[in-house]
Protein backbone atom coordinates (compact mmCIF):
# COMPACT_ATOMS: atom_id res chain seq x y z
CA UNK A 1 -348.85 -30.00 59.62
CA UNK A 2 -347.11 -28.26 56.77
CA UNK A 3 -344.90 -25.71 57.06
CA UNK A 4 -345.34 -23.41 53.58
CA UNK A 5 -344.87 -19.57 52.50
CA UNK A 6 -348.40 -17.50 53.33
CA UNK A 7 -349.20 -13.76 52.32
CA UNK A 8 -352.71 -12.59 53.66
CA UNK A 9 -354.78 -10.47 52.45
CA UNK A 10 -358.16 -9.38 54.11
CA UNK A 11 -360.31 -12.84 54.15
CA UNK A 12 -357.96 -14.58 52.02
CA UNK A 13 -354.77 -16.28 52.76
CA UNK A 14 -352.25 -17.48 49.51
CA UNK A 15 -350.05 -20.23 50.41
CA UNK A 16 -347.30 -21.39 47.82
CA UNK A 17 -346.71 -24.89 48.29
CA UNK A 18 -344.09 -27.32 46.34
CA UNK A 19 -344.18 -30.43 46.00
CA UNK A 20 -347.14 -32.86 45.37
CA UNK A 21 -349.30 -32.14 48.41
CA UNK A 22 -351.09 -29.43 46.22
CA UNK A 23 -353.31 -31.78 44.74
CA UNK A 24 -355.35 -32.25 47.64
CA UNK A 25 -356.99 -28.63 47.15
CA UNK A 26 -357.89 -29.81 43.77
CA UNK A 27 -361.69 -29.62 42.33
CA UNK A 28 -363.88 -28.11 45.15
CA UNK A 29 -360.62 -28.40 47.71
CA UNK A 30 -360.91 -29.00 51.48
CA UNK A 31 -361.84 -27.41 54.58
CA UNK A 32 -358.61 -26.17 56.72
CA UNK A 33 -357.37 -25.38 59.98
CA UNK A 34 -354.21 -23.48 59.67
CA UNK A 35 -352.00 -21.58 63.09
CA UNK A 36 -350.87 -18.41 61.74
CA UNK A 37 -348.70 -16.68 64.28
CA UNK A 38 -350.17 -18.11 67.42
CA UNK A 39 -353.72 -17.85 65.73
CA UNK A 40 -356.10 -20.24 64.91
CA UNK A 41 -357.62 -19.87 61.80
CA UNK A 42 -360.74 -21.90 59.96
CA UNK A 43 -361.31 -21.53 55.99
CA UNK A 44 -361.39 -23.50 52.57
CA UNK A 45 -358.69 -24.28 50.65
CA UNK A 46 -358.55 -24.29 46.74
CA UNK A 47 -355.40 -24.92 44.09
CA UNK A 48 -356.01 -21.80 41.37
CA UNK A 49 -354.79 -23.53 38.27
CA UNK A 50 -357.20 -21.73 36.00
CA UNK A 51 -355.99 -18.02 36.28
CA UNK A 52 -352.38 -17.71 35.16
CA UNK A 53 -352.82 -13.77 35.66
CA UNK A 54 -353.84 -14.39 39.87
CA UNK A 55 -350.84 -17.00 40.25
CA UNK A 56 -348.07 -14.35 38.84
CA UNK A 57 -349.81 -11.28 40.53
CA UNK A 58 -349.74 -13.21 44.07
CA UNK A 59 -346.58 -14.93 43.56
CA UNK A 60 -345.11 -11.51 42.69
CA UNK A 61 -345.53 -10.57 46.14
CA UNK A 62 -345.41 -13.85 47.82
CA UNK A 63 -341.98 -15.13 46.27
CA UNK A 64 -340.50 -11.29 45.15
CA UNK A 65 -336.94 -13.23 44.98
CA UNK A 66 -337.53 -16.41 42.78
CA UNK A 67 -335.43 -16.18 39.63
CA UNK A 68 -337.55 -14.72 36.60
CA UNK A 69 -335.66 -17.43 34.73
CA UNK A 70 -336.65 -20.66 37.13
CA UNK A 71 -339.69 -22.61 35.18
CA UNK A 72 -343.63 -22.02 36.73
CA UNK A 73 -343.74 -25.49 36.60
CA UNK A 74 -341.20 -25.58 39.51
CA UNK A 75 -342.53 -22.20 41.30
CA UNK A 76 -345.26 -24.30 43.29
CA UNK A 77 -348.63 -23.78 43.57
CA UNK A 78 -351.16 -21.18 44.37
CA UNK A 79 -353.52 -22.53 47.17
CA UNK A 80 -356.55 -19.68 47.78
CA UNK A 81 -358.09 -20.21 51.47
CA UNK A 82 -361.04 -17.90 52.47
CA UNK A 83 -361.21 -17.38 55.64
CA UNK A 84 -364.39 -18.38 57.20
């Protein structure tokens, strides 16, 4: 279990995690079972690294208070899960 930051949105959940543990959603990423306020969710987890446009838009609304000054190399990573 991992505790991290969600926002979701219809189908799709955004999680923002720091740290290493990204890099298991890397490539084709993983299937994932995640408990999001007492429910039980299913979907597929991916890393976006490839659209710097998606990261900002999301984080904009998933992390509204990190300083506009603080690196995006230390704002974590933008992990995409569609729901199944």
């Amino acid at each position: 279990m991992f505790p991290v930051n969600y926002l979701r949105e219809g189908d799709l959940v955004f999680m923002g995690i720091d740290g290493r543990w990204w890099r298991a959603f890397q490539g084709s990423g993983q299937p994932v079972t995640m408990l999001i306020q007492g429910e039980v969710l299913e979907g597929h987890a991916r890393v976006n690294l490839e659209d710097p446009a998606l990261v900002k838009d999301v984080f904009a609304r998933l992390r509204p208070t990190v300083p506009d000054w603080l690196p995006d190399a230390l704002n974590g990573k933008l992990v995409t899960i569609r729901l199944m």
